[in-house]
N, C-alpha and C. Protein backbone atom coordinates (compact mmCIF):
# COMPACT_ATOMS: atom_id res chain seq x y z
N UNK A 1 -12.52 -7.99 13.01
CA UNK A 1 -12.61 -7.44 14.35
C UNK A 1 -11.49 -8.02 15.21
N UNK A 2 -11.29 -9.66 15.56
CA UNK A 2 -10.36 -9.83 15.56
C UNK A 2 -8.77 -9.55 16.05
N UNK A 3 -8.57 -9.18 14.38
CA UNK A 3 -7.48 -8.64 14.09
C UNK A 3 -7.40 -7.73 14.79
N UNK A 4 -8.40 -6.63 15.12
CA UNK A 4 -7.84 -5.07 15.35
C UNK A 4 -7.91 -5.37 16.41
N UNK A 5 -8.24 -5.91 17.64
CA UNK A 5 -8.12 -6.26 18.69
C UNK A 5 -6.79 -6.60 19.63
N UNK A 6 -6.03 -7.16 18.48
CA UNK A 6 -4.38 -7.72 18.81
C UNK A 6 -3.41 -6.44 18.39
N UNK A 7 -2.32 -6.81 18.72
CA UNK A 7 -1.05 -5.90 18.33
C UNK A 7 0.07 -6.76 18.24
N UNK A 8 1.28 -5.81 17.69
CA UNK A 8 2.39 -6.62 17.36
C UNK A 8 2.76 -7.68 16.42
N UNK A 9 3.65 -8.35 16.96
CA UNK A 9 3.93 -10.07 16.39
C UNK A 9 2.61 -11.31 16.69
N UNK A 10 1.87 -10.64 17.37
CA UNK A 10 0.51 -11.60 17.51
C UNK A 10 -0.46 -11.43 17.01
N UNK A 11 -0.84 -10.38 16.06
CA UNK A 11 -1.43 -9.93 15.58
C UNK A 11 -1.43 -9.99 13.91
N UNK A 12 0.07 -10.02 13.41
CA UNK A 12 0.43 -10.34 12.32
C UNK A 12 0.67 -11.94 11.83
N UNK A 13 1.06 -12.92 13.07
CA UNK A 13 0.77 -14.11 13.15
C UNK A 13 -0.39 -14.36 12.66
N UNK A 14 -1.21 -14.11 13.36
CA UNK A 14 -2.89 -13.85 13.39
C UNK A 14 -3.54 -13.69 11.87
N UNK A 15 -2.71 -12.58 11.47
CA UNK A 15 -3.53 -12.72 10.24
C UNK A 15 -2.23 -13.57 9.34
N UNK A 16 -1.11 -14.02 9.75
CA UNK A 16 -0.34 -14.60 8.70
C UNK A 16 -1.55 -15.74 8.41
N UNK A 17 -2.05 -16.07 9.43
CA UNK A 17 -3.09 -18.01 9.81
C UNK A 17 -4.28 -17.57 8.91
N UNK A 18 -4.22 -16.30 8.50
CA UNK A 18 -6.12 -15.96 8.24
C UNK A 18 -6.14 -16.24 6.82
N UNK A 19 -4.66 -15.98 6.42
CA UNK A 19 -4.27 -15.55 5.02
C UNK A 19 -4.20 -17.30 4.35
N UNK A 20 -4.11 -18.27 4.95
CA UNK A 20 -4.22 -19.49 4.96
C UNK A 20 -5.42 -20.33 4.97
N UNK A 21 -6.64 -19.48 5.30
CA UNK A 21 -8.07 -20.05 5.55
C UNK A 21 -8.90 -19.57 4.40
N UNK A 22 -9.02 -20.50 3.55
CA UNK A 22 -10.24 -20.08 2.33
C UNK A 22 -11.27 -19.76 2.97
N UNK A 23 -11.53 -18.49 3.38
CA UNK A 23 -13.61 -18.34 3.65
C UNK A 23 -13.14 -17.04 3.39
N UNK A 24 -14.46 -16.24 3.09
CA UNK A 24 -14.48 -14.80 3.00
C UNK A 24 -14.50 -14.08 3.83
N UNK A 25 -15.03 -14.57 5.08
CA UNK A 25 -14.98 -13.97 5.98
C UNK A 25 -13.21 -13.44 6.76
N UNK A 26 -11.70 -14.91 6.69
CA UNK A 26 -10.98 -14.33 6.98
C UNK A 26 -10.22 -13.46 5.97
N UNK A 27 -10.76 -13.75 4.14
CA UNK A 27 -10.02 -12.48 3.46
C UNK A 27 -10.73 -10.99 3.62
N UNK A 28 -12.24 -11.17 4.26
CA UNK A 28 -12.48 -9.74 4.27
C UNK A 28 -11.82 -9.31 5.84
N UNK A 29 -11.48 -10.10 6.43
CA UNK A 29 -10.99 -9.58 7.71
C UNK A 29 -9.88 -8.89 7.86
N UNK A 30 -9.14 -9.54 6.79
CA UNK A 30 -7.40 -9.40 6.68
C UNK A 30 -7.87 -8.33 5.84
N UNK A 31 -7.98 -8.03 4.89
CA UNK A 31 -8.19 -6.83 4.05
C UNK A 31 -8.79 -5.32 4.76
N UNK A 32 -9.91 -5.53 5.64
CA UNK A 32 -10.03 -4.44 7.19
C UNK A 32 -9.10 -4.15 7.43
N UNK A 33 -8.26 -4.97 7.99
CA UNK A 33 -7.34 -4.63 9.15
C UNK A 33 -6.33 -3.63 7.72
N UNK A 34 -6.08 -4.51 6.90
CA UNK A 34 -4.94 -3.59 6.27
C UNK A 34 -5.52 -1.99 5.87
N UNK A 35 -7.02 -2.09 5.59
CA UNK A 35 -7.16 -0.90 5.21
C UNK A 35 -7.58 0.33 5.75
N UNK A 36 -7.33 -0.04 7.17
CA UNK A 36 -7.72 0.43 8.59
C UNK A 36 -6.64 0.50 9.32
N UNK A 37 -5.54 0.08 9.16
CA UNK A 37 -3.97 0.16 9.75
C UNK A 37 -3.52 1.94 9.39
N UNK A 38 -3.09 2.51 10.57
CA UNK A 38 -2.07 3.14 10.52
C UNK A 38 -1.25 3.64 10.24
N UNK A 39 -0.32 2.60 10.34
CA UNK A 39 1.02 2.20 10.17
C UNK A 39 1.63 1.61 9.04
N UNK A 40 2.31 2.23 8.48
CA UNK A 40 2.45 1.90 7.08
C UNK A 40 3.19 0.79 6.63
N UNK A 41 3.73 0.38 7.33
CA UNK A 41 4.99 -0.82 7.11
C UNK A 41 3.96 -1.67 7.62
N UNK A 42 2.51 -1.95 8.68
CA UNK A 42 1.95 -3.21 8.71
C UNK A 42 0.91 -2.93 7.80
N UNK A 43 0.61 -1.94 7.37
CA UNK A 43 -0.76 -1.88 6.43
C UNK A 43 0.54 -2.43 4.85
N UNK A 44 1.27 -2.68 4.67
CA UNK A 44 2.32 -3.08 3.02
C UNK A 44 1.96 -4.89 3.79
N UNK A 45 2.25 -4.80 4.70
CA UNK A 45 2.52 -6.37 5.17
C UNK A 45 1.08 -7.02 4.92
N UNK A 46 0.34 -6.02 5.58
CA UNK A 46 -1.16 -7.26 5.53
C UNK A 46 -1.84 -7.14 4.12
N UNK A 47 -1.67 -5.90 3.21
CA UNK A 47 -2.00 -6.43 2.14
C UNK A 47 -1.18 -7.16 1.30
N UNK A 48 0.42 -7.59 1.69
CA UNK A 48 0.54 -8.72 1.22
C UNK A 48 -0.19 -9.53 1.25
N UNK A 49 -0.60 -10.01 2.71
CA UNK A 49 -1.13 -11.17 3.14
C UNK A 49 -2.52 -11.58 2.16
N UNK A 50 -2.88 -10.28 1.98
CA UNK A 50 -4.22 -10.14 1.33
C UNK A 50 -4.04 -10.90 0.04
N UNK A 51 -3.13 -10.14 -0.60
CA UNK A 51 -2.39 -10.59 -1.82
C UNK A 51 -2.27 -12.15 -2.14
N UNK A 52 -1.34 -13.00 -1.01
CA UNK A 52 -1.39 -14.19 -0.96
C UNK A 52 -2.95 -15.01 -0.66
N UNK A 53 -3.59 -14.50 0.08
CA UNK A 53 -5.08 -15.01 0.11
C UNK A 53 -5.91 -15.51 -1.20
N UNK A 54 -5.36 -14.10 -1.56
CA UNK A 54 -6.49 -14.29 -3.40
C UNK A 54 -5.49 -14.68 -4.17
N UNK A 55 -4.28 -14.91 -3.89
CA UNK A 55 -3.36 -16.06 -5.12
C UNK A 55 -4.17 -17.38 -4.59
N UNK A 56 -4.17 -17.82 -3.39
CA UNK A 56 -4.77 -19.07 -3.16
C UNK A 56 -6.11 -19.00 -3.32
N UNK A 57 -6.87 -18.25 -2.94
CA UNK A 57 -8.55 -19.07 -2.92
C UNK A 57 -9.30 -18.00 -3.89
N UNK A 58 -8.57 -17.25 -4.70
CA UNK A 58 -9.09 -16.40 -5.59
C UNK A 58 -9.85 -14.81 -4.74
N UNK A 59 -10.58 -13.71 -5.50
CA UNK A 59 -11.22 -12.96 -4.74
C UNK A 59 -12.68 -13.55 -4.21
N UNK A 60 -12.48 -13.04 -2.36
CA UNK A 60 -13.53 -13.50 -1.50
C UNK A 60 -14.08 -12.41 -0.99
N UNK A 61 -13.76 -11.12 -1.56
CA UNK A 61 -14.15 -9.28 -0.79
C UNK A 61 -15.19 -9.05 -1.10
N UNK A 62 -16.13 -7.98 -0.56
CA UNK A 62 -17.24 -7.56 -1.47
C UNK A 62 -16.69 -6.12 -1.57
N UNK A 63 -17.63 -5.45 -2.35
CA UNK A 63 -17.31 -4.18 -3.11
C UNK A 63 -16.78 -3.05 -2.81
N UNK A 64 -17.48 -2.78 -1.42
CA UNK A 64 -17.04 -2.30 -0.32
C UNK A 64 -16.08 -1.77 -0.34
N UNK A 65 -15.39 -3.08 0.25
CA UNK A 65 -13.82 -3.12 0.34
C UNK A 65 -12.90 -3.32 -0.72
N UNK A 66 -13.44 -3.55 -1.77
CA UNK A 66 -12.78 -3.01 -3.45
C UNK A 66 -13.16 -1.61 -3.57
N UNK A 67 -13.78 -0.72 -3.52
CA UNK A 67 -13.81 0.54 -3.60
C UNK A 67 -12.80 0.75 -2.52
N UNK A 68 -12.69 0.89 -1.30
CA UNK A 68 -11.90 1.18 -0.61
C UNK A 68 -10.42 0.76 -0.86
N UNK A 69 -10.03 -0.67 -1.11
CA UNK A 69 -8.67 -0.62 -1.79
C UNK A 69 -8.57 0.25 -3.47
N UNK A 70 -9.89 0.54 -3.90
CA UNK A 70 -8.95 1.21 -4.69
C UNK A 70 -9.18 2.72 -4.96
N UNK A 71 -9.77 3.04 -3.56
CA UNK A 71 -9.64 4.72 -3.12
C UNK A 71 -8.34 4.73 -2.67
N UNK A 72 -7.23 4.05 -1.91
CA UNK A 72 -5.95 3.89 -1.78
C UNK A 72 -5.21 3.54 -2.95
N UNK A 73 -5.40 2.59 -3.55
CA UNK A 73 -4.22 2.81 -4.99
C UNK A 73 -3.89 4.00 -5.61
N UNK A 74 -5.38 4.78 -5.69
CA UNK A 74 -5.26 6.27 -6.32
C UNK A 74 -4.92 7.18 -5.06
N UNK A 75 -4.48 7.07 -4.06
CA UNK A 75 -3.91 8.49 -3.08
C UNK A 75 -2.84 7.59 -2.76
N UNK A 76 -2.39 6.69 -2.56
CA UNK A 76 -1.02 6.20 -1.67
C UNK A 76 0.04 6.33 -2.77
N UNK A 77 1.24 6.43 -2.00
CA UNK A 77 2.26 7.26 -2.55
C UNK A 77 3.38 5.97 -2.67
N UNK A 78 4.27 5.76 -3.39
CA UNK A 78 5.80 5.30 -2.82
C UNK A 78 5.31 3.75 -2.56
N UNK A 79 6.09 2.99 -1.68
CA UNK A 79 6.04 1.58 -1.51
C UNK A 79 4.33 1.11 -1.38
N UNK A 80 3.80 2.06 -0.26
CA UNK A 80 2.54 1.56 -0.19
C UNK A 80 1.75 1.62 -1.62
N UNK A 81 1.60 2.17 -2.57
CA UNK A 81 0.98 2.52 -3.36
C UNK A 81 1.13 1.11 -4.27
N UNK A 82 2.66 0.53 -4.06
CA UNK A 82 2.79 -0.38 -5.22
C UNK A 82 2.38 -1.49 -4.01
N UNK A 83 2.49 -1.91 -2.91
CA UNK A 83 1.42 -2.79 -2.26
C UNK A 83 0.42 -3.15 -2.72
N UNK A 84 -0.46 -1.97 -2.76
CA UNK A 84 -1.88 -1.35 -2.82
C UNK A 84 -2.07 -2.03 -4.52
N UNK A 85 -1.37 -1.60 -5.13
CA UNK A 85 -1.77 -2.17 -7.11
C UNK A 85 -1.69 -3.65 -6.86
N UNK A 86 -0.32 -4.03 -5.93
CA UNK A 86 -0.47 -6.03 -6.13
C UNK A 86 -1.10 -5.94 -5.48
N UNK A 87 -1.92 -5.86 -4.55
CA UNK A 87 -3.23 -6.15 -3.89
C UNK A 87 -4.70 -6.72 -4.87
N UNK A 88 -4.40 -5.18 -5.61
CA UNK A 88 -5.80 -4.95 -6.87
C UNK A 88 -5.11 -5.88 -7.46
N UNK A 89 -4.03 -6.41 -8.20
CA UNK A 89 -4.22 -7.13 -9.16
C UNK A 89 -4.31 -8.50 -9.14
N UNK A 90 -3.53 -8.71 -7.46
CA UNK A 90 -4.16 -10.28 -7.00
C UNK A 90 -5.38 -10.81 -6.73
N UNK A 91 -6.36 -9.41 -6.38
CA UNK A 91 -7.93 -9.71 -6.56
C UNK A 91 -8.16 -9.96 -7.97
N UNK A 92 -7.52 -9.91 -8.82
CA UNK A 92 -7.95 -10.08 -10.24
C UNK A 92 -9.03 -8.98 -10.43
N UNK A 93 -9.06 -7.85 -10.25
CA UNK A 93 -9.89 -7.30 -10.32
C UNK A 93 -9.60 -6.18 -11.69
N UNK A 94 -10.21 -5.49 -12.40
CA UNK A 94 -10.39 -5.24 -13.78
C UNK A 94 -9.31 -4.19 -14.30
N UNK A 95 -8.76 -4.60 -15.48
CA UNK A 95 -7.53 -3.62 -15.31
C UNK A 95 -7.69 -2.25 -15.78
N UNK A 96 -8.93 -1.63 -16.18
CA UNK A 96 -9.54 -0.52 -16.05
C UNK A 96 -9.71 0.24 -15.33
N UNK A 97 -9.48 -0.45 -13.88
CA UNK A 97 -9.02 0.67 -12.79
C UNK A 97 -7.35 1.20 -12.69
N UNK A 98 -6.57 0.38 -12.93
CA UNK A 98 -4.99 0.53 -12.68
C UNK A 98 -5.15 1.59 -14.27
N UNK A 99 -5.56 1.19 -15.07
CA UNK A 99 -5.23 2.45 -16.72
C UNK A 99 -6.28 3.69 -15.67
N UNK A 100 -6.73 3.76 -15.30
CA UNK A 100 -7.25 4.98 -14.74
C UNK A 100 -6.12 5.85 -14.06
N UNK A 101 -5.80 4.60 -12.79
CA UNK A 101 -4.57 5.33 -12.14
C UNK A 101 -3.61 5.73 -12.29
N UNK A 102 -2.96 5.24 -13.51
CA UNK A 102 -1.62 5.52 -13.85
C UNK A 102 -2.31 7.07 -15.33
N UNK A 103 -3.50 7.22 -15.39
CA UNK A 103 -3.42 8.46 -16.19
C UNK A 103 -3.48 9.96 -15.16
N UNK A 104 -4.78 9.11 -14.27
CA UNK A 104 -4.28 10.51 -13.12
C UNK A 104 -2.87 10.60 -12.48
């Protein structure tokens, strides 16, 4: 909530700090915001951030929001799309979804 509250360079600060805090609560926050962004150049950025979250404190999401990142791996196109896969694969999440995507 947060997050969507801010804009700009204060906002991406914001979640650069979130992406730094082991609890689930700030990787499911940061993962919202990206999958609820707009804007396509900050929705690539914050699921970096996402990305770096679960290199450090492993996956903290619930399902939710794994179905939802990976209703986007399968429709996003071009840069975002390959965001969107290091996202899924920094959740460590099962590689039975990416062999799905790459057959559709």
């Amino acid at each position: 909530q947060m997050l969507n509250q801010r804009t700009g360079d204060l906002r991406l600060t914001a979640a650069e700090t979130l992406s730094w805090v082991g609890t689930a609560e700030s990787q499911s926050a940061l993962l919202t915001a990206a999958l609820d962004d707009q804007d396509g150049i900050t929705k690539m950025i914050l699921l970096g951030l996402v990305s770096n979250s679960a290199k450090r404190f492993g996956r903290m999401v619930g399902d939710s929001q794994v179905n939802r990142l990976t209703d986007l791996v399968e429709t996003a196109d071009g840069e975002l799309a390959t965001a969107a896969a290091q996202t899924h694969g920094a959740l460590n999440l099962p590689a039975s979804n990416a062999v799905d995507f790459i057959v559709k």
